[in-house]
Protein backbone atom coordinates (compact mmCIF):
# COMPACT_ATOMS: atom_id res chain seq x y z
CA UNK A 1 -33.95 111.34 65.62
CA UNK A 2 -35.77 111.39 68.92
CA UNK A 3 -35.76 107.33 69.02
CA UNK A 4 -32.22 106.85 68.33
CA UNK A 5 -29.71 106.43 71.29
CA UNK A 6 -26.33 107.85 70.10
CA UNK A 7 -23.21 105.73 71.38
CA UNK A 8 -20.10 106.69 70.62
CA UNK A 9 -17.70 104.71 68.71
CA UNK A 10 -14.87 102.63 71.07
CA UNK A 11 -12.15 103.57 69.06
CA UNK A 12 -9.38 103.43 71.44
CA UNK A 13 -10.53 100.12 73.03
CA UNK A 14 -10.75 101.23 76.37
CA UNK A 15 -13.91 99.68 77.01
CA UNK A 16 -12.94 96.04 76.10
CA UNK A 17 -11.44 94.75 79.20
CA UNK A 18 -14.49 96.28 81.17
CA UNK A 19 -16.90 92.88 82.28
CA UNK A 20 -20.30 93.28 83.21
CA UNK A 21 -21.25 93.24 86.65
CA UNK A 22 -22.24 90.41 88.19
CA UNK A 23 -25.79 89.96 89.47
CA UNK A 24 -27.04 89.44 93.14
CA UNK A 25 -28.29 85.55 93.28
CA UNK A 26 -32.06 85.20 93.31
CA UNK A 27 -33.88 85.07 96.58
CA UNK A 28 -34.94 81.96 98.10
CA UNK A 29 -38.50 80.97 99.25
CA UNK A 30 -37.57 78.58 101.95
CA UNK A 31 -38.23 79.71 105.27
CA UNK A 32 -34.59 80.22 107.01
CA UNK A 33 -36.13 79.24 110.84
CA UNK A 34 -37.45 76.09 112.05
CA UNK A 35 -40.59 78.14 113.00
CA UNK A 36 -41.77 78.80 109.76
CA UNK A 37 -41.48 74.79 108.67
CA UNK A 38 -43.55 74.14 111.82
CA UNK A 39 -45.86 76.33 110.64
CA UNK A 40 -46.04 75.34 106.82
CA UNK A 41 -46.59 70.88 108.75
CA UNK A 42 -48.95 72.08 111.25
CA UNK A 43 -51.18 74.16 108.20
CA UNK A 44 -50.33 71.05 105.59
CA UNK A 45 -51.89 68.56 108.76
CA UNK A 46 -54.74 71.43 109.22
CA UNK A 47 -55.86 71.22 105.47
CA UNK A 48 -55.61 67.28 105.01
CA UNK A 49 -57.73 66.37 107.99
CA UNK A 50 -60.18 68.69 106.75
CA UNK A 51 -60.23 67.56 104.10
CA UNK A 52 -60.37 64.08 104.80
CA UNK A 53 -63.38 64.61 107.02
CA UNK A 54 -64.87 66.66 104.91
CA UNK A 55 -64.66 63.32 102.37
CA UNK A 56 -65.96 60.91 105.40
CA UNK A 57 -69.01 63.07 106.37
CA UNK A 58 -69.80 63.47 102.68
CA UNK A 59 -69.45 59.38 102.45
CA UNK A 60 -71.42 58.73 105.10
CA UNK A 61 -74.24 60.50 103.96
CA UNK A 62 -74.40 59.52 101.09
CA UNK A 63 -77.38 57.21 101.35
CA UNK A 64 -79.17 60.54 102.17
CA UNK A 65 -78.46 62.05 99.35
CA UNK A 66 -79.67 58.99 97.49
CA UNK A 67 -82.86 58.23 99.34
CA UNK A 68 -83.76 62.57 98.30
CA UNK A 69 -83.24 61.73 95.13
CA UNK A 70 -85.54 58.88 94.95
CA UNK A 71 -88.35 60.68 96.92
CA UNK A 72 -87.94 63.32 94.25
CA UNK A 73 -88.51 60.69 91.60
CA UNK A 74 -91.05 59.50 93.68
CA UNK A 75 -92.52 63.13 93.92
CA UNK A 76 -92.17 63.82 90.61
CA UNK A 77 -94.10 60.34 89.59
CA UNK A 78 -96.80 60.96 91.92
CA UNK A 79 -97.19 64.39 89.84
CA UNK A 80 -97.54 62.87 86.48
CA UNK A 81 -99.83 60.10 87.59
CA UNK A 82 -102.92 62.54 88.32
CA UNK A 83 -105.08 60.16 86.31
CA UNK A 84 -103.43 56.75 86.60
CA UNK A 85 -104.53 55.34 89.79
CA UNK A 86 -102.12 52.18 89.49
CA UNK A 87 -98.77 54.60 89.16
CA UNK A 88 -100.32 56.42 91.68
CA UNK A 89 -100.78 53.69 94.39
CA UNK A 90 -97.04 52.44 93.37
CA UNK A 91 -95.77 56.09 93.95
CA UNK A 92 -97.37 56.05 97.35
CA UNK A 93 -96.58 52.38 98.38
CA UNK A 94 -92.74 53.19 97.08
CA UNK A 95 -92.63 55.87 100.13
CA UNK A 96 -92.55 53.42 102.86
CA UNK A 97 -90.13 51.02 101.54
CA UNK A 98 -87.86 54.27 100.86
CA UNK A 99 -87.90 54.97 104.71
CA UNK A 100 -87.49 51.60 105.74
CA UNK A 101 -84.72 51.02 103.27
CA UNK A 102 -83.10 54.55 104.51
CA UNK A 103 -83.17 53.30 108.20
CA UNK A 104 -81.63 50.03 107.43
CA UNK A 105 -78.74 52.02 105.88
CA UNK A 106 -77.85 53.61 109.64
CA UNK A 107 -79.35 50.99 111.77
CA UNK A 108 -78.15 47.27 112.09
CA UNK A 109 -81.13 44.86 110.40
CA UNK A 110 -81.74 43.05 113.37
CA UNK A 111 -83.08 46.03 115.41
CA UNK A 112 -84.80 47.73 112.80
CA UNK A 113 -86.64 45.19 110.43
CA UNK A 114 -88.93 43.95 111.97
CA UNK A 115 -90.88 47.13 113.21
CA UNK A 116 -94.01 47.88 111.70
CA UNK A 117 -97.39 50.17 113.17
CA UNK A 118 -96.66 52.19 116.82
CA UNK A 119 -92.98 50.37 117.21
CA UNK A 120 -92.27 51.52 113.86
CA UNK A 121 -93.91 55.47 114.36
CA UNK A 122 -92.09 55.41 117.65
CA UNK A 123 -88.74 54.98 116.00
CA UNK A 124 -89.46 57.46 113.87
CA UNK A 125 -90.35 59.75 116.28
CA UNK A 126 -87.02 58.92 117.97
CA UNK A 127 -85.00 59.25 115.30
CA UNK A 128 -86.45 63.14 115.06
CA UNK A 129 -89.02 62.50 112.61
CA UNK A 130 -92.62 65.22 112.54
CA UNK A 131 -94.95 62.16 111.68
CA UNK A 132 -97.87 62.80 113.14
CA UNK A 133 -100.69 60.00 113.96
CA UNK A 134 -101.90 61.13 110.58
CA UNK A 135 -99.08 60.53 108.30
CA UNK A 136 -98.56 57.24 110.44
CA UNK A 137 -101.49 56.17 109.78
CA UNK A 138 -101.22 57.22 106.18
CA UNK A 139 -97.25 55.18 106.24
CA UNK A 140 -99.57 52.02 107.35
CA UNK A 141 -102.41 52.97 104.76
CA UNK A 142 -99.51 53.22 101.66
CA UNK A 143 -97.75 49.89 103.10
CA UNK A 144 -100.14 47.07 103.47
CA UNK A 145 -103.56 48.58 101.38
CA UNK A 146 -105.52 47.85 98.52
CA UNK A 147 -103.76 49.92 95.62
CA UNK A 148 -107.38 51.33 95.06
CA UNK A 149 -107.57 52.55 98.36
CA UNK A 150 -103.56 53.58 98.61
CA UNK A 151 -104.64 55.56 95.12
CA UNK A 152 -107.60 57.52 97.03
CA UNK A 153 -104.89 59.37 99.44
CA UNK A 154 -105.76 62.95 98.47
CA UNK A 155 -103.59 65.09 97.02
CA UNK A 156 -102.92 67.19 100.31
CA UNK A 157 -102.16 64.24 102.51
CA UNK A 158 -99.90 62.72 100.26
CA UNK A 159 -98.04 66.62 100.13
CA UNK A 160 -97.81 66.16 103.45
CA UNK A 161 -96.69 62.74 103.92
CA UNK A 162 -93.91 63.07 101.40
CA UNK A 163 -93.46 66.90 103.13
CA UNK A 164 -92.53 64.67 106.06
CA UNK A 165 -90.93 61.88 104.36
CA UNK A 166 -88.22 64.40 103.11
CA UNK A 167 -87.70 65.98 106.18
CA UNK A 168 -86.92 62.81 108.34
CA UNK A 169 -84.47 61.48 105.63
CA UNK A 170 -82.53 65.02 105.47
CA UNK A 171 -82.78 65.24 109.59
CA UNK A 172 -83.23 61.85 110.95
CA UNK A 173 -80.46 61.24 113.66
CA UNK A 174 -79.90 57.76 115.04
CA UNK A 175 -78.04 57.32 118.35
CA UNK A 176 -75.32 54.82 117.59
């Protein structure tokens, strides 16, 4: 019997007009000062405007994440087309439109399109790109060439080219 609770039997009703005691009313959560509602606005203001730059940063570079994207298709074309000089000399050609197309997406038309050989390297430069007068001239070679000579870009310059290709889009500043 070492479960059992014994309780002896009311028998002379003296326990009926006992009530059970009454319980304390829960405690509240809400802040009893106006300092701590200050608080709670000025942390609720905090969170939504970081949040809500975090979302405008993230929209406005947006167009980086999908010119990367296509340089990795680009990349990953240029891999596969070891043999085929035509997909080759498409891959290649495909890289200068990509940067011109990237540019237009932060710079107004009318100041950008019409650039092309040491205007166009010297906005890139400006715009914090590592092009050197070899991957310029390579940018030139891949924009208005043959596609048999476009296709003869060795292997290491066109690494390089798309090396620096990727690096302007993800760094590329343009004063506004």
């Amino acid at each position: 019997m070492s479960g059992a609770v014994l309780v002896p039997p009311d028998s002379s009703g003296q326990l009926q007009p006992l009530q059970e005691l009454p319980l304390p009313e829960a405690v509240s959560y809400v802040p009893h000062t106006i300092g701590w509602a200050v608080v709670g606005v000025v942390l609720l203001a905090v969170v939504v405007l970081a949040i809500r730059l975090v979302w405008r940063r993230r929209r406005m570079q947006r167009y980086r994440r999908v010119a990367l994207t296509e340089l990795a298709g680009i990349e990953a074309s240029l891999a596969s087309a070891q043999a085929d000089g035509v997909q080759r000399a498409n891959a290649l050609a495909a890289i200068p439109r990509l940067i011109k197309r990237t540019s237009l997406a932060v710079v107004p038309r009318e100041q950008i399109a019409a650039l092309t050989g040491d205007e166009w390297l010297a906005f890139l430069h400006r715009t914090r790109g590592r092009f050197d007068a070899r991957s310029g001239a390579l940018l030139a070679l891949a924009s208005y060439a043959p596609p048999a000579q476009v296709a003869a870009i060795s292997e290491d310059d066109a690494a390089a080219l798309i090396g620096h290709t990727r690096d302007w889009i993800a760094h590329h500043h343009v004063e506004v």
